[in-house]
N, C-alpha and C. Protein backbone atom coordinates (compact mmCIF):
# COMPACT_ATOMS: atom_id res chain seq x y z
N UNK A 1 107.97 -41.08 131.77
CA UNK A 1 108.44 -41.04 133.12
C UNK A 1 109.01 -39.66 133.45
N UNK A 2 109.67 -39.28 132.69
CA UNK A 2 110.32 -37.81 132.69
C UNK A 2 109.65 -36.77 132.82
N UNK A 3 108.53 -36.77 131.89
CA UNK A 3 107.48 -35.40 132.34
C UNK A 3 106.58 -35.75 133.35
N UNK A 4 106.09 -37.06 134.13
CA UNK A 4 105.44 -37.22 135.18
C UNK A 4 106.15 -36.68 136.22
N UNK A 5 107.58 -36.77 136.31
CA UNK A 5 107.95 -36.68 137.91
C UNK A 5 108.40 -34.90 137.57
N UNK A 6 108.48 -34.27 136.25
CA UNK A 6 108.68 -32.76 135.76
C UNK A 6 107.57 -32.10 136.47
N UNK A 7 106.55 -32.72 136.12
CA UNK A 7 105.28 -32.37 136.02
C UNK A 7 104.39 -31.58 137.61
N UNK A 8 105.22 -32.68 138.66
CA UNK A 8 104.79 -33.09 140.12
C UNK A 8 105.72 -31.62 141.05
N UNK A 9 107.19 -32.20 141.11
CA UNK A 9 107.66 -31.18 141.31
C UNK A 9 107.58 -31.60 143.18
N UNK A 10 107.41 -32.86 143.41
CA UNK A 10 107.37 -33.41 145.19
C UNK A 10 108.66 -33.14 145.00
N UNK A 11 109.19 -32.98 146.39
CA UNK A 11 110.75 -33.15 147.00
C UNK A 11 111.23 -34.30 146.87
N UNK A 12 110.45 -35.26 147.22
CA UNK A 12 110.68 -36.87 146.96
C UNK A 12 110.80 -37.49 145.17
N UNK A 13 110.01 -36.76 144.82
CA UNK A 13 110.09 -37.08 143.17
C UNK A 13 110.87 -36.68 142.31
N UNK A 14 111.46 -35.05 142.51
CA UNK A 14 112.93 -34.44 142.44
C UNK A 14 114.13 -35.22 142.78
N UNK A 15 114.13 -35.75 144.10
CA UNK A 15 115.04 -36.68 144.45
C UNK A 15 114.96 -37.90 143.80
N UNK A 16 113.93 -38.38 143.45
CA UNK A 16 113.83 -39.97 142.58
C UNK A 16 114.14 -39.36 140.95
N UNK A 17 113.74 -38.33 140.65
CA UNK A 17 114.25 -38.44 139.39
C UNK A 17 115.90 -38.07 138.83
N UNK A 18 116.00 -37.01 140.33
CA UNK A 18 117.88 -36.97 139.97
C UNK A 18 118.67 -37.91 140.52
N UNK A 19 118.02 -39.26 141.18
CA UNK A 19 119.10 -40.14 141.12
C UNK A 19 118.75 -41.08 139.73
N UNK A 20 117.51 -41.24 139.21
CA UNK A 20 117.89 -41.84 138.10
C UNK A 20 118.37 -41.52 136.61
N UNK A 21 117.64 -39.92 137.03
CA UNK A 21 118.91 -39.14 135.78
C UNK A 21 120.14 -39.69 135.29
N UNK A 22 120.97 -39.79 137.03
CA UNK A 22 122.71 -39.91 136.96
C UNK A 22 122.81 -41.47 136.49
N UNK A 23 122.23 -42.01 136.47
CA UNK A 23 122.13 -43.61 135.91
C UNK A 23 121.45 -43.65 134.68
N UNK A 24 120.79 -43.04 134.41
CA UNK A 24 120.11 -43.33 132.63
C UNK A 24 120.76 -41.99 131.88
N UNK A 25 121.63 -41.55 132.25
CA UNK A 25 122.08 -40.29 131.05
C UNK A 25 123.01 -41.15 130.38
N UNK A 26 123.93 -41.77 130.74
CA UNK A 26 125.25 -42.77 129.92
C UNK A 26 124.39 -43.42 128.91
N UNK A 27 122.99 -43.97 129.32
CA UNK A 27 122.51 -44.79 128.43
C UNK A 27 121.55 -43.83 127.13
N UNK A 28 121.14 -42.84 127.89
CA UNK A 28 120.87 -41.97 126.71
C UNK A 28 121.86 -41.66 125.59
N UNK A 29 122.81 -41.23 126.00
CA UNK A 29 124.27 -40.74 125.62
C UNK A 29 124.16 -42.02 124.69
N UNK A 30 124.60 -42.97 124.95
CA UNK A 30 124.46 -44.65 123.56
C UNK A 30 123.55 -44.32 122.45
N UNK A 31 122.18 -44.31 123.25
CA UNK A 31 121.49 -44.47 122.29
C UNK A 31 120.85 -43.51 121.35
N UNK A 32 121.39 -42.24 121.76
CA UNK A 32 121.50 -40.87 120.97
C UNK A 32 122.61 -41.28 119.61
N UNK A 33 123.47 -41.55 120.18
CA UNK A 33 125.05 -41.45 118.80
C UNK A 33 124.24 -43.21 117.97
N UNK A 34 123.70 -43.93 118.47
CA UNK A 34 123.76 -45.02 117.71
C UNK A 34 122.41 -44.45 116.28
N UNK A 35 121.71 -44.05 116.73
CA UNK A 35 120.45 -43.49 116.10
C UNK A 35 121.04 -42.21 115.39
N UNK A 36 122.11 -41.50 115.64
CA UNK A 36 122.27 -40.48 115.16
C UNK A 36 123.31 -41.05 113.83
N UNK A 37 123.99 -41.95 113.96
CA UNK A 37 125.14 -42.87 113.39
C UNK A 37 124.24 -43.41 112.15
N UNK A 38 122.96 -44.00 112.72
CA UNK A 38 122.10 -44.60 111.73
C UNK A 38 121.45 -43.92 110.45
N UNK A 39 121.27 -42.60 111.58
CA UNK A 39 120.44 -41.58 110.19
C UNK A 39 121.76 -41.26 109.02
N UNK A 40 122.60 -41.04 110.22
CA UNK A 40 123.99 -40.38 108.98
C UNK A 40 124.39 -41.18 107.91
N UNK A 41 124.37 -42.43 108.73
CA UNK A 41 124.56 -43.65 107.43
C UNK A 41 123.23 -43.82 106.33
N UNK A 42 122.15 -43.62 107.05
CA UNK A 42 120.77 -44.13 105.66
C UNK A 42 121.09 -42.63 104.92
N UNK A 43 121.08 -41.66 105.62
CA UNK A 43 120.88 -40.50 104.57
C UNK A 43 121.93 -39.86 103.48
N UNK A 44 123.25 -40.39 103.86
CA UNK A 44 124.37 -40.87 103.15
C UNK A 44 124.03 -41.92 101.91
N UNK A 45 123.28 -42.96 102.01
CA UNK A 45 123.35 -43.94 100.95
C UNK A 45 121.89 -43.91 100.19
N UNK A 46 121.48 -42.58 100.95
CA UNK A 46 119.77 -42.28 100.41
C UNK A 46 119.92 -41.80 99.25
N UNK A 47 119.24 -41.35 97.97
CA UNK A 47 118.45 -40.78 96.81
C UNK A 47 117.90 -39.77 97.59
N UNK A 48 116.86 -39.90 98.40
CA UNK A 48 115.81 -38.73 98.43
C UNK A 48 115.96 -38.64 100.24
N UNK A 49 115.98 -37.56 100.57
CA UNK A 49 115.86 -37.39 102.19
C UNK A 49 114.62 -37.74 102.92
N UNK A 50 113.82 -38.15 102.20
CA UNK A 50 112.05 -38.43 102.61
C UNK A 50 112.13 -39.75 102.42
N UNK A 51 112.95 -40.61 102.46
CA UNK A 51 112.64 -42.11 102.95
C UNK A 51 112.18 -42.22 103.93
N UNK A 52 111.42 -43.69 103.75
CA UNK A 52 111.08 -43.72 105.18
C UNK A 52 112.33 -44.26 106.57
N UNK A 53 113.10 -45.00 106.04
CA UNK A 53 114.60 -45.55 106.84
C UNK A 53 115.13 -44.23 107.38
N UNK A 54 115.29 -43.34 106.74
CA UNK A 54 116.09 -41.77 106.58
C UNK A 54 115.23 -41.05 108.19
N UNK A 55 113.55 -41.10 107.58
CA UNK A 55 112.86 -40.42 108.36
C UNK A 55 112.73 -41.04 110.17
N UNK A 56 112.87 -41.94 110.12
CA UNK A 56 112.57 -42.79 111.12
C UNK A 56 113.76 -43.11 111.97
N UNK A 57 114.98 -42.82 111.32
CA UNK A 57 116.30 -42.85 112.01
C UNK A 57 116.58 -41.20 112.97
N UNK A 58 115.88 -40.34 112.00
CA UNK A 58 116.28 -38.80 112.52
C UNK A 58 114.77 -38.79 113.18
N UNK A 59 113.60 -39.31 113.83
CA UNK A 59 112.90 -39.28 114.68
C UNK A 59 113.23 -39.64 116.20
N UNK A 60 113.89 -40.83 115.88
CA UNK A 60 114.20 -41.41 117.06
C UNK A 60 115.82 -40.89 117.68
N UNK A 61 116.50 -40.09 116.72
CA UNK A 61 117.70 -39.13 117.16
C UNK A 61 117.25 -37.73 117.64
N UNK A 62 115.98 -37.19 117.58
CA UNK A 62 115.66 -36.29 117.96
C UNK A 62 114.98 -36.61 119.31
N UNK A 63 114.00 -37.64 119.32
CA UNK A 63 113.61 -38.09 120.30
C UNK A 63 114.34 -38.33 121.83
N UNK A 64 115.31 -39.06 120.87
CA UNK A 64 116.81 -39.34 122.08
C UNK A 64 117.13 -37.89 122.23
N UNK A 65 117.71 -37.14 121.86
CA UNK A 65 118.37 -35.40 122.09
C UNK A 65 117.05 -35.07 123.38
N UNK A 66 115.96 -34.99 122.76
CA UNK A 66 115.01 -34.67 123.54
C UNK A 66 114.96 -34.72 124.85
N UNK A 67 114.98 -36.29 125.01
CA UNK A 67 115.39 -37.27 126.39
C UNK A 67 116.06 -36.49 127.19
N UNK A 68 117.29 -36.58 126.69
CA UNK A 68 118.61 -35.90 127.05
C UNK A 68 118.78 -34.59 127.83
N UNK A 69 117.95 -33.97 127.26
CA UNK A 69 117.55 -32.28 127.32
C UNK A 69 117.00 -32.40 128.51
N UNK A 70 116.06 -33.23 129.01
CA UNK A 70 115.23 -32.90 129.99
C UNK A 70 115.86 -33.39 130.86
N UNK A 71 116.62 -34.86 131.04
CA UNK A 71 117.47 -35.15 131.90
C UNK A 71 118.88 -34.15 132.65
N UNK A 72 119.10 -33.46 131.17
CA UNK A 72 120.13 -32.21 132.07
C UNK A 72 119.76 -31.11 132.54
N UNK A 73 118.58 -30.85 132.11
CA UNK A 73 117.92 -29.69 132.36
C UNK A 73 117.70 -30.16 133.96
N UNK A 74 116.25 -30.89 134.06
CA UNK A 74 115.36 -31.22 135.14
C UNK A 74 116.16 -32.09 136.32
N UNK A 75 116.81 -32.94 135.68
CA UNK A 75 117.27 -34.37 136.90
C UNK A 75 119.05 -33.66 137.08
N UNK A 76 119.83 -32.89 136.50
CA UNK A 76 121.15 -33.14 137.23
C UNK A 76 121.13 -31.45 138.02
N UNK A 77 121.64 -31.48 139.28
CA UNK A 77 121.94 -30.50 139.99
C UNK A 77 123.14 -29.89 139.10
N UNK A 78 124.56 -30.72 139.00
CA UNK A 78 125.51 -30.45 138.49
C UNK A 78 125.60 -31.91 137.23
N UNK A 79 126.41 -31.47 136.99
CA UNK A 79 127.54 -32.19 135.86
C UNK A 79 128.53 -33.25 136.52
N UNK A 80 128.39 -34.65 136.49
CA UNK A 80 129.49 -35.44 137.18
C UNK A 80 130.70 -35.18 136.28
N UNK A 81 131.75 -34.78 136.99
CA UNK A 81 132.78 -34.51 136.18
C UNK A 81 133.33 -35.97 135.51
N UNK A 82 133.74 -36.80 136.50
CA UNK A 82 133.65 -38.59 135.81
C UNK A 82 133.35 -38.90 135.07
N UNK A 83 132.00 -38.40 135.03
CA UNK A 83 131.05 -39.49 133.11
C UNK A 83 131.33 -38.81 132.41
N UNK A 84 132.03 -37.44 131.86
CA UNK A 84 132.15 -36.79 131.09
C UNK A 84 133.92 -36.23 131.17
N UNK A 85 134.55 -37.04 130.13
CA UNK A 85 135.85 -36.62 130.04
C UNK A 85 136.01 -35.36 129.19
């Protein structure tokens, strides 16, 4: 969804994607630290850093960062001072 409406660059699609930016960044924000929480914990109780639990926890924490990136980059004009103490 993120690189379709990146991609387009309509006035209308700019506007649809920075209002749902400001509503799906909190939820990125979750599910970044929970995945990032996960890797820290498997790779903590890992033997070898090439598990697959290990590998698959720091995919989907990069993935999430990723998300993230484009949402602050592309969808916020500014920074809500509110969601961010």
């Amino acid at each position: 969804m993120s690189k379709l409406f990146t991609l387009f660059r309509l006035p209308s699609d700019v506007k649809t994607f920075r209002e749902t930016s400001e509503k799906i960044l909190p939820f990125l924000l979750q599910l970044w630290e929970a995945h990032h929480s996960h890797f820290v914990e498997a790779a903590s109780k890992s033997a070898s850093s090439l598990d697959a639990p290990v590998a698959s926890s720091l995919e989907k924490a990069v993935l999430s960062l990723k998300l993230i990136r484009k949402v602050l980059v592309f969808g916020l004009s500014e920074l809500p001072r509110t969601a961010f103490p």
